[in-house]
PDB file of N, CA and C in Angstrom:
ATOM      1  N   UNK A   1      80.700  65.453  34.812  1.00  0.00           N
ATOM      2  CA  UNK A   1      80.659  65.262  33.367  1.00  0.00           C
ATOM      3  C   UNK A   1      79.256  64.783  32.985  1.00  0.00           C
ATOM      4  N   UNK A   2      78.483  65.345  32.134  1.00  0.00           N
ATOM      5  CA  UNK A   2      77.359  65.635  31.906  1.00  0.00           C
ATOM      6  C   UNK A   2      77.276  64.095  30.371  1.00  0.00           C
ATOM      7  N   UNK A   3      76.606  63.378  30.668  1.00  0.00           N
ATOM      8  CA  UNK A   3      76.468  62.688  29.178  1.00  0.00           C
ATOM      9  C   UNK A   3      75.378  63.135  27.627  1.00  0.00           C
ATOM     10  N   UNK A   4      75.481  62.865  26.687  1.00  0.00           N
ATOM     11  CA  UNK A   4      75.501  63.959  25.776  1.00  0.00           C
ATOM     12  C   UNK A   4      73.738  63.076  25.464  1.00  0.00           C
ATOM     13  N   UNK A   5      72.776  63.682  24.890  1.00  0.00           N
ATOM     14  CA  UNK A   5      72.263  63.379  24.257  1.00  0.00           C
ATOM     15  C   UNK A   5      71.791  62.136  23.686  1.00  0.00           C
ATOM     16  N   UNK A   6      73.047  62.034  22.509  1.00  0.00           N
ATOM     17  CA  UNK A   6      73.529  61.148  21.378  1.00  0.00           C
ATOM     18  C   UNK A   6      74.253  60.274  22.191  1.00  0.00           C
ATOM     19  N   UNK A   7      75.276  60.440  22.793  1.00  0.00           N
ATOM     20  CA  UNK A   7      75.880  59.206  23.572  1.00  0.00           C
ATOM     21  C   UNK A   7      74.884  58.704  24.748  1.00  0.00           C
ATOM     22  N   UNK A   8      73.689  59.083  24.917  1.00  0.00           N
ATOM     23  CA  UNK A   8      72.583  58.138  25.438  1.00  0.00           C
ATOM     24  C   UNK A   8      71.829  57.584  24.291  1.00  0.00           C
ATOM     25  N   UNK A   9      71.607  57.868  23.933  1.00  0.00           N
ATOM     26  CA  UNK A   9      70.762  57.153  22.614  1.00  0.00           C
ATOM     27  C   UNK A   9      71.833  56.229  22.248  1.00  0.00           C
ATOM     28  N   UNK A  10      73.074  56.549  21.931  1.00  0.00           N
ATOM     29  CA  UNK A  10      73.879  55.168  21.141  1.00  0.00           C
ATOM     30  C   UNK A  10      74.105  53.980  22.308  1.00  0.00           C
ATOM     31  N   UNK A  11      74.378  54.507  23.196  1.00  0.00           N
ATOM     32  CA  UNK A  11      74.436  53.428  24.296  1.00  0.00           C
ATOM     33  C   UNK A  11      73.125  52.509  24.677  1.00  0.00           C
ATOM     34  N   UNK A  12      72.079  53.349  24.583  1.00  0.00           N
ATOM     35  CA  UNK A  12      70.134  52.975  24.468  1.00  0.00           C
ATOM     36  C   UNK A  12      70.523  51.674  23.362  1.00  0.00           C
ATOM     37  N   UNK A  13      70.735  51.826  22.317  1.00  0.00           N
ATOM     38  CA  UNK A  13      70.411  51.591  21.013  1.00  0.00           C
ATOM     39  C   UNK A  13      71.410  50.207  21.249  1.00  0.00           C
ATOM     40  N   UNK A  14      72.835  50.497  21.738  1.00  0.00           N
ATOM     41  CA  UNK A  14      73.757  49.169  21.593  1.00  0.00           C
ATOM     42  C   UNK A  14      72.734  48.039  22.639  1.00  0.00           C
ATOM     43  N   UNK A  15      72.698  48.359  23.803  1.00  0.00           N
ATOM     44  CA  UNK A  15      71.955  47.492  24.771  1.00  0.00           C
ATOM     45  C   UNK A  15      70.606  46.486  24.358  1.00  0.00           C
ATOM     46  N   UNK A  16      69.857  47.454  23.411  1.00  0.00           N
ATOM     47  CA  UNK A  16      68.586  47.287  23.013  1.00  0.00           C
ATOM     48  C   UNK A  16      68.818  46.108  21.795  1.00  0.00           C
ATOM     49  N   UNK A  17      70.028  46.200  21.092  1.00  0.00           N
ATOM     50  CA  UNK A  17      70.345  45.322  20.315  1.00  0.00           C
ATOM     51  C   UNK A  17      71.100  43.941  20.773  1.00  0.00           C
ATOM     52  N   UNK A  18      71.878  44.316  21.745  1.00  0.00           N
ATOM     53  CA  UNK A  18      72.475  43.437  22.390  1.00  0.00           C
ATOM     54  C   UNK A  18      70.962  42.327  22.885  1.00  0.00           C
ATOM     55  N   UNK A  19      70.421  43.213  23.550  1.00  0.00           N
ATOM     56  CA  UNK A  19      68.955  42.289  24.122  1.00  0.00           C
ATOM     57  C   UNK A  19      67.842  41.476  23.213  1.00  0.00           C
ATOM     58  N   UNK A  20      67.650  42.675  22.303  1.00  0.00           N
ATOM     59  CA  UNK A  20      66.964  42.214  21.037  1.00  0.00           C
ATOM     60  C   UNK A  20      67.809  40.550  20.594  1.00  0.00           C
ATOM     61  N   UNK A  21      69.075  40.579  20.267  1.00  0.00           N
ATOM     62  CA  UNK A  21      70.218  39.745  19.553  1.00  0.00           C
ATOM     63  C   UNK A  21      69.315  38.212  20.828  1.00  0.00           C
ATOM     64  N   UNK A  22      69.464  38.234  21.871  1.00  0.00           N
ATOM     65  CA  UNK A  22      69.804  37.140  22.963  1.00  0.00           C
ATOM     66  C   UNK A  22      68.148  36.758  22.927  1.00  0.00           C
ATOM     67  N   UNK A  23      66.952  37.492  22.683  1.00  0.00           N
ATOM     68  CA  UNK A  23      65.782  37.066  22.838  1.00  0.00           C
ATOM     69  C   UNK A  23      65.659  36.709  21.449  1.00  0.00           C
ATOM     70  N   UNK A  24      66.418  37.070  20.125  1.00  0.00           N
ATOM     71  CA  UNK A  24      65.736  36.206  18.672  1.00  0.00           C
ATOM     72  C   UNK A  24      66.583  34.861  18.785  1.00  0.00           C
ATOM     73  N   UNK A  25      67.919  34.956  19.333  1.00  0.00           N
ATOM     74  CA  UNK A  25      68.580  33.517  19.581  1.00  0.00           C
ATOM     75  C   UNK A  25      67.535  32.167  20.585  1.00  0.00           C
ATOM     76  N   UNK A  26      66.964  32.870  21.706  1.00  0.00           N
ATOM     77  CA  UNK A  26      66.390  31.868  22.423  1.00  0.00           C
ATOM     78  C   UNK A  26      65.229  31.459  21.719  1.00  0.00           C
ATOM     79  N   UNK A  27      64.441  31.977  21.367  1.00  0.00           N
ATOM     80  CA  UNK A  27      63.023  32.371  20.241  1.00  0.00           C
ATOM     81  C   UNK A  27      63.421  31.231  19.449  1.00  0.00           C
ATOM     82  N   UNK A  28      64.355  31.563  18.754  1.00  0.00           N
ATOM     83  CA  UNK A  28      64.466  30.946  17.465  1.00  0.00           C
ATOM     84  C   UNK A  28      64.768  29.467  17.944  1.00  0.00           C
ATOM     85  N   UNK A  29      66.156  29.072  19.091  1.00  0.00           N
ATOM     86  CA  UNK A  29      66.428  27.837  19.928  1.00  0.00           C
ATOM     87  C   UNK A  29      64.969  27.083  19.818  1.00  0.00           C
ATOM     88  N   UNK A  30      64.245  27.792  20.773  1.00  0.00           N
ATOM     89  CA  UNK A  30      63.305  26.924  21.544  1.00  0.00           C
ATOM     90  C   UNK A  30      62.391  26.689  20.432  1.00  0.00           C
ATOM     91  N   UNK A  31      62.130  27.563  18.771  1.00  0.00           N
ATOM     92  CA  UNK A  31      61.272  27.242  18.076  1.00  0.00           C
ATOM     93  C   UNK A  31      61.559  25.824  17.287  1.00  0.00           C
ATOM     94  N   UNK A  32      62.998  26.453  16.977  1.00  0.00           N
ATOM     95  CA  UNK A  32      63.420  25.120  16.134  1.00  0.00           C
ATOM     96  C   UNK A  32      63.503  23.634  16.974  1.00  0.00           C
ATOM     97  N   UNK A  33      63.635  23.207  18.663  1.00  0.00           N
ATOM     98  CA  UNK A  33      63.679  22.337  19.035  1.00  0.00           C
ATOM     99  C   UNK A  33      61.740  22.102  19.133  1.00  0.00           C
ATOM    100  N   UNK A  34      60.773  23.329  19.150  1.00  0.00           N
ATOM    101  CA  UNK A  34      59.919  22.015  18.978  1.00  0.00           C
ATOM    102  C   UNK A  34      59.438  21.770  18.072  1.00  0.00           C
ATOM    103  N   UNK A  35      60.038  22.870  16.917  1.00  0.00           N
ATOM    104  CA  UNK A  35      59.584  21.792  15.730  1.00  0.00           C
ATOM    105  C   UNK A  35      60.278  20.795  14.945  1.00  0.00           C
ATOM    106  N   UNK A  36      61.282  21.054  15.292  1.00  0.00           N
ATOM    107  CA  UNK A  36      62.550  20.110  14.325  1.00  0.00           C
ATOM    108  C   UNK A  36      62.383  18.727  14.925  1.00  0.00           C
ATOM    109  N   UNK A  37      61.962  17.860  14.805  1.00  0.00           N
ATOM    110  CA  UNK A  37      62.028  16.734  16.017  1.00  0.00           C
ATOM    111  C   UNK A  37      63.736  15.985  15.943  1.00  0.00           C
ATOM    112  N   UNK A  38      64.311  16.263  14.920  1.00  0.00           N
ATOM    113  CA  UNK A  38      65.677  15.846  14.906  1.00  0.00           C
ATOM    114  C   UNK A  38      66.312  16.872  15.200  1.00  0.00           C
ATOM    115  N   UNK A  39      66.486  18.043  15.678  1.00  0.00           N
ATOM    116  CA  UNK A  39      66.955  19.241  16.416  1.00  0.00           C
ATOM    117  C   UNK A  39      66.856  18.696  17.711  1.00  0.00           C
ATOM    118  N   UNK A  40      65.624  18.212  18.334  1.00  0.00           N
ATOM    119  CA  UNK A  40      65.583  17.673  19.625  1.00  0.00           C
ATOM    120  C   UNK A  40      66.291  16.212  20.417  1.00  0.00           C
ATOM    121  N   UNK A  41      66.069  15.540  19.308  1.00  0.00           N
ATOM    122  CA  UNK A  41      66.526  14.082  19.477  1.00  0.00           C
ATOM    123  C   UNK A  41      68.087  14.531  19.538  1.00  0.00           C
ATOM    124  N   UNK A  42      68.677  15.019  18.552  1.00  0.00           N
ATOM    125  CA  UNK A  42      70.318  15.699  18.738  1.00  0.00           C
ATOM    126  C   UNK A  42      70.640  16.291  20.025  1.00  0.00           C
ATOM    127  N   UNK A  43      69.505  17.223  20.512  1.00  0.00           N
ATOM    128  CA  UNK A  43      69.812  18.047  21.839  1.00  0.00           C
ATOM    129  C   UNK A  43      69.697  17.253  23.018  1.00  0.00           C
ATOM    130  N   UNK A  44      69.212  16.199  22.515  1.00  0.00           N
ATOM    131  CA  UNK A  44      68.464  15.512  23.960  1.00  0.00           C
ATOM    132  C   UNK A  44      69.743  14.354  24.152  1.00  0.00           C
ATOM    133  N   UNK A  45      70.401  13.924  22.698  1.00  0.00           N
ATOM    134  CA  UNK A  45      71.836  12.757  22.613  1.00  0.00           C
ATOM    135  C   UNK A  45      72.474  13.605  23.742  1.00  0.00           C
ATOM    136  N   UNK A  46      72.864  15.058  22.947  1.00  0.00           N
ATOM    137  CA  UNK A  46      74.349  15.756  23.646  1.00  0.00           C
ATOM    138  C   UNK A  46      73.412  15.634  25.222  1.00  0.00           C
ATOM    139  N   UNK A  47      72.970  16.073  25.631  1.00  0.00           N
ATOM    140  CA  UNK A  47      72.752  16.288  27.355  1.00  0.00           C
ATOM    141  C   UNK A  47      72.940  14.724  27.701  1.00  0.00           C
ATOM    142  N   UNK A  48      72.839  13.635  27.366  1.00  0.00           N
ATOM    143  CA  UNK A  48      72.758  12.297  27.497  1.00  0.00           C
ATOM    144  C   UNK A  48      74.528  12.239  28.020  1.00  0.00           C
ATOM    145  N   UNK A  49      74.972  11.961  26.499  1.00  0.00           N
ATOM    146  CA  UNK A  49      76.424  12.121  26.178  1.00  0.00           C
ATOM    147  C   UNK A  49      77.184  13.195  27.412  1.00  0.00           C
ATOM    148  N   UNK A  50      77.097  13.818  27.091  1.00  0.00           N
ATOM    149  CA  UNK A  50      77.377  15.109  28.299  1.00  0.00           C
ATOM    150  C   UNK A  50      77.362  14.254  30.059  1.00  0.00           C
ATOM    151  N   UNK A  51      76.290  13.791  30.185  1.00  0.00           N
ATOM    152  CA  UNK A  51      75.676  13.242  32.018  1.00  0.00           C
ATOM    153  C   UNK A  51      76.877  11.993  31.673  1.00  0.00           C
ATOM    154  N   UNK A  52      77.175  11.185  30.651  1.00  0.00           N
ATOM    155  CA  UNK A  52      77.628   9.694  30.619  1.00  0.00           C
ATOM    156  C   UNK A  52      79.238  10.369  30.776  1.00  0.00           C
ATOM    157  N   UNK A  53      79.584  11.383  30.435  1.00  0.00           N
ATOM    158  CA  UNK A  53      81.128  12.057  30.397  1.00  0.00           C
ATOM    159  C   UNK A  53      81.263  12.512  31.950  1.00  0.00           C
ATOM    160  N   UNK A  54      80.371  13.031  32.552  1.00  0.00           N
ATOM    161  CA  UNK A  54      80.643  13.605  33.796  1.00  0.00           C
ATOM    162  C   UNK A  54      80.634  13.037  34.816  1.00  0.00           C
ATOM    163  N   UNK A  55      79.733  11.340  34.534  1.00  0.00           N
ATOM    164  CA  UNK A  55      79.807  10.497  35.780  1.00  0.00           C
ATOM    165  C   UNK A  55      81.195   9.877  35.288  1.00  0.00           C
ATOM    166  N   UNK A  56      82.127   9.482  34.207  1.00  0.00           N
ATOM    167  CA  UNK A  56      83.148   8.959  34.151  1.00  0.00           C
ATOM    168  C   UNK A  56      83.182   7.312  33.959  1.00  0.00           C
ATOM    169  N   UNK A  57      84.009   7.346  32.380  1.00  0.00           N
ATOM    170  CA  UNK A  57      83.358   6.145  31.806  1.00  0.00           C
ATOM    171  C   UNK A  57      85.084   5.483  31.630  1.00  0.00           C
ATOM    172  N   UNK A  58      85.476   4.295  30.896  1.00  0.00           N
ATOM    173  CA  UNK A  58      86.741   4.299  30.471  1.00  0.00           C
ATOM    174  C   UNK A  58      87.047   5.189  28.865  1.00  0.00           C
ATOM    175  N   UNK A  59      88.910   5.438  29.973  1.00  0.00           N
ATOM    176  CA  UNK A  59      89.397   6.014  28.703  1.00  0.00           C
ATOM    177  C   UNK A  59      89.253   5.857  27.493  1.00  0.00           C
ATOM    178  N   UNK A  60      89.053   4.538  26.899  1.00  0.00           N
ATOM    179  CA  UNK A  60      89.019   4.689  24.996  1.00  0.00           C
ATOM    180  C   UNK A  60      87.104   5.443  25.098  1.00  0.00           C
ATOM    181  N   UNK A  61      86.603   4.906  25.716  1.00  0.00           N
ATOM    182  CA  UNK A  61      85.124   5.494  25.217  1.00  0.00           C
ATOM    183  C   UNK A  61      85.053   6.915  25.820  1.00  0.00           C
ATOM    184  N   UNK A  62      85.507   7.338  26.187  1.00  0.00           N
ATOM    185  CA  UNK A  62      85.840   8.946  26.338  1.00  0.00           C
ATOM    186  C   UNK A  62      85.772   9.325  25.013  1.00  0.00           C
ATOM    187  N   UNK A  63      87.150   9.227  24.325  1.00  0.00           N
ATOM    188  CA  UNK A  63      87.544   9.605  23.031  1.00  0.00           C
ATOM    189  C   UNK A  63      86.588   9.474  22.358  1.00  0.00           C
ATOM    190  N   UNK A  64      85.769   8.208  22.477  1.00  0.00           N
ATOM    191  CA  UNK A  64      84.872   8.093  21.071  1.00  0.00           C
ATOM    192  C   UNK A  64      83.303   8.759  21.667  1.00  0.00           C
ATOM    193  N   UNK A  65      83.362   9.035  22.801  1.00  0.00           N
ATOM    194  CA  UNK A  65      82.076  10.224  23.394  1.00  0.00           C
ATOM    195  C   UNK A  65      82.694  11.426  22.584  1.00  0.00           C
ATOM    196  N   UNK A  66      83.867  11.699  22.997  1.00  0.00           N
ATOM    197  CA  UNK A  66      83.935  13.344  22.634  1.00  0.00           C
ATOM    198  C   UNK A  66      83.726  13.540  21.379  1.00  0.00           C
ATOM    199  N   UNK A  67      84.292  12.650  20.146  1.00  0.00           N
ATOM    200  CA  UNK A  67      84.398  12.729  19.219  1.00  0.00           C
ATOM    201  C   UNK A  67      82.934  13.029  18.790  1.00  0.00           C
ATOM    202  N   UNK A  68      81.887  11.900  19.038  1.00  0.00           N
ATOM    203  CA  UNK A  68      80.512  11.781  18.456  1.00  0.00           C
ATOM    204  C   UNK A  68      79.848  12.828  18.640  1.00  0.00           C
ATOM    205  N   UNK A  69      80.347  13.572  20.608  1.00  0.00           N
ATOM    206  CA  UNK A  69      80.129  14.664  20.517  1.00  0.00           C
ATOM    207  C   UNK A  69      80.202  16.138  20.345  1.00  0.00           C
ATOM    208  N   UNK A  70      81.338  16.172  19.795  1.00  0.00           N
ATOM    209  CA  UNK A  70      81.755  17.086  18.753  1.00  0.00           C
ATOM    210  C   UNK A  70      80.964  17.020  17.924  1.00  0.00           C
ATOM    211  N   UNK A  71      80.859  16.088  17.044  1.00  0.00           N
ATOM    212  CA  UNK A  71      79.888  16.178  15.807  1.00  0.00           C
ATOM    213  C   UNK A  71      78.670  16.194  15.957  1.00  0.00           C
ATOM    214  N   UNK A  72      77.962  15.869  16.719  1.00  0.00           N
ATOM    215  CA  UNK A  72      76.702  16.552  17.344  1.00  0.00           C
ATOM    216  C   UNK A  72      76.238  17.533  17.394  1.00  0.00           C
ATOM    217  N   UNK A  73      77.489  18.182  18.152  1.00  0.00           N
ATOM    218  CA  UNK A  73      77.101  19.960  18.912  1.00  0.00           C
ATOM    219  C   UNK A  73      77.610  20.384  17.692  1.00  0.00           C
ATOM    220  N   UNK A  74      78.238  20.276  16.610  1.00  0.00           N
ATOM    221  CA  UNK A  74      78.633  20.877  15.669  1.00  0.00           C
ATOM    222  C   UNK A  74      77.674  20.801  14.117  1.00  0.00           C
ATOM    223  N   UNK A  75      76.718  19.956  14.248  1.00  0.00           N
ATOM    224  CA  UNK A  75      75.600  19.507  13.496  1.00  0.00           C
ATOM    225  C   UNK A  75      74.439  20.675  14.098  1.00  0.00           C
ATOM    226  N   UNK A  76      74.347  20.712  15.688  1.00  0.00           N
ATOM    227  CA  UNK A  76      73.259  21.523  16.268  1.00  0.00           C
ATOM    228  C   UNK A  76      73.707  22.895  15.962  1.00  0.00           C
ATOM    229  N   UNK A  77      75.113  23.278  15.872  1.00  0.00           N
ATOM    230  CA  UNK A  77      75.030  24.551  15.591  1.00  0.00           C
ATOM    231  C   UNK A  77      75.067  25.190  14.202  1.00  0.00           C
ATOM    232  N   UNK A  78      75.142  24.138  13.104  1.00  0.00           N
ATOM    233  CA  UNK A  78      75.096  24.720  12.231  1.00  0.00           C
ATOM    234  C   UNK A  78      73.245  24.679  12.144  1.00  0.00           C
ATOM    235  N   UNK A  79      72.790  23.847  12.614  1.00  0.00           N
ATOM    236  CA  UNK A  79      71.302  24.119  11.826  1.00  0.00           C
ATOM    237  C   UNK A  79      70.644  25.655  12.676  1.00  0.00           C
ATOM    238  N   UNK A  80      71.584  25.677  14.072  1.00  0.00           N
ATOM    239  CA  UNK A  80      70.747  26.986  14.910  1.00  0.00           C
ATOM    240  C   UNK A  80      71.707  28.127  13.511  1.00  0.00           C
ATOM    241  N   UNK A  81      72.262  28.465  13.670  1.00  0.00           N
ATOM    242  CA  UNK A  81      72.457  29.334  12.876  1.00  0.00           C
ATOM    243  C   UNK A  81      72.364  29.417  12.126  1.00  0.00           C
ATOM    244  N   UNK A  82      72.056  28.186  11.057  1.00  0.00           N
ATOM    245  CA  UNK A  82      71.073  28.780   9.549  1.00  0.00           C
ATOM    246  C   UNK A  82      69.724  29.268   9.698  1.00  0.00           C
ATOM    247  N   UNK A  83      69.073  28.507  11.187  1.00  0.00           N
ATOM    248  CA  UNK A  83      67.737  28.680  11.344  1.00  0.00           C
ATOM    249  C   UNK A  83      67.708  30.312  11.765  1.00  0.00           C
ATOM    250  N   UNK A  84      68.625  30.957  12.585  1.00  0.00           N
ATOM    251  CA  UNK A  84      68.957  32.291  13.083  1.00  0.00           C
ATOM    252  C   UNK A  84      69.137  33.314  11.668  1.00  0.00           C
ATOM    253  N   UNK A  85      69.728  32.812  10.865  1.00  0.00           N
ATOM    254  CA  UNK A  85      70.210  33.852   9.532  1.00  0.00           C
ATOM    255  C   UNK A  85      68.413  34.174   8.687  1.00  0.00           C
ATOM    256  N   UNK A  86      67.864  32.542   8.786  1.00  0.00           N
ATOM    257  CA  UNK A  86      66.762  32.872   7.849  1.00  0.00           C
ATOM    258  C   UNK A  86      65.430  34.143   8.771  1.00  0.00           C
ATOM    259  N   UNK A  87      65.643  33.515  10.367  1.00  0.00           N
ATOM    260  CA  UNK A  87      64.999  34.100  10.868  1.00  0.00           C
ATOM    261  C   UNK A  87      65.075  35.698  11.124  1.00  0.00           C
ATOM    262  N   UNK A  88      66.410  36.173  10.607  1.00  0.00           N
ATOM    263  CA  UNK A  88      66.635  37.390  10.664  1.00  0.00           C
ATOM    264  C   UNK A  88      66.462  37.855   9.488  1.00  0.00           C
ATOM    265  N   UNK A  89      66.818  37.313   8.080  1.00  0.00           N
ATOM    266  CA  UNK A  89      66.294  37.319   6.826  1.00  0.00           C
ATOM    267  C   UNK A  89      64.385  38.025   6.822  1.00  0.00           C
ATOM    268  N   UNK A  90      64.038  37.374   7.558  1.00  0.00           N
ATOM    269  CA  UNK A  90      62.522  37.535   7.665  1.00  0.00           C
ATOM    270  C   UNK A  90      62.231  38.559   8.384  1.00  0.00           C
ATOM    271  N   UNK A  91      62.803  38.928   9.508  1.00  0.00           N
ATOM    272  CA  UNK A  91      62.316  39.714  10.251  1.00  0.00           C
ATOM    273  C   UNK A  91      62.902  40.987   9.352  1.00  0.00           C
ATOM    274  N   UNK A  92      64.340  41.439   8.758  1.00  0.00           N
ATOM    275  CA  UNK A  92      64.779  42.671   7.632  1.00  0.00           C
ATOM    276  C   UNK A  92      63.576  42.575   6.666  1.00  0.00           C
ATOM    277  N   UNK A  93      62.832  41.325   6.113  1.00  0.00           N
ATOM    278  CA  UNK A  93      62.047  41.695   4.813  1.00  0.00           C
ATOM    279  C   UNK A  93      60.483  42.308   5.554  1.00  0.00           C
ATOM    280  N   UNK A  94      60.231  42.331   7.243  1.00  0.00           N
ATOM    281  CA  UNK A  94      59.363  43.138   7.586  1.00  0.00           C
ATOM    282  C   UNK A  94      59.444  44.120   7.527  1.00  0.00           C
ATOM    283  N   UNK A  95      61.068  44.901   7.858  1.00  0.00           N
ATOM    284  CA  UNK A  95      61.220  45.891   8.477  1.00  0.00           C
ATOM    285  C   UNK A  95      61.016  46.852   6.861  1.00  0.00           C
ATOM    286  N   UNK A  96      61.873  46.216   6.180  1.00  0.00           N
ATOM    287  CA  UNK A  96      62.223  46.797   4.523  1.00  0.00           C
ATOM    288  C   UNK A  96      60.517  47.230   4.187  1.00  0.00           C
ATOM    289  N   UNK A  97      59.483  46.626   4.276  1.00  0.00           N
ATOM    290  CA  UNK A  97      57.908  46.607   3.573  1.00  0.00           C
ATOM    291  C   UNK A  97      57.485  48.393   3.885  1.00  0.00           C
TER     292      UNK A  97
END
């Protein structure tokens, strides 16, 4: 079975986006942690928080780790993905020119 043309190119094209997608996510990660300095200080709590959960602390301060860090990682991801929307915002108003 011979593959067509077009079903190389669409398969080209999904991959290329798929790849494209994972290098503007890291891009954008690593831009916003060095410039955001409170992007970093947040990233740098959770890995903290994170090492203090895995060596094993008491039960009530568990709860109040997970909790804080929930809201942490949930603070970091909303700013990566607004920072991701604008950054794709920008890169469509190149493509559009």
């Amino acid at each position: 079975m011979k593959i067509s043309r077009e079903q190389r190119n669409e398969v080209y094209e999904q991959l290329m986006q798929g790849y494209l997608k994972g290098e503007l996510a890291k891009n954008v990660y690593d831009k916003k942690k060095l410039l955001d300095e409170d992007f970093a200080n947040r990233d740098l709590e959770i890995a903290k928080k994170i090492k203090i959960i895995k060596n094993g602390i008491v039960e009530t301060e568990i709860m109040e780790y997970q909790i804080e860090l929930q809201q942490k990682i949930k603070e970091q991801v909303l700013d990566f993905a607004f920072e991701m929307y604008q950054q794709g915002m920008r890169d469509m108003a190149k493509v559009l020119r």
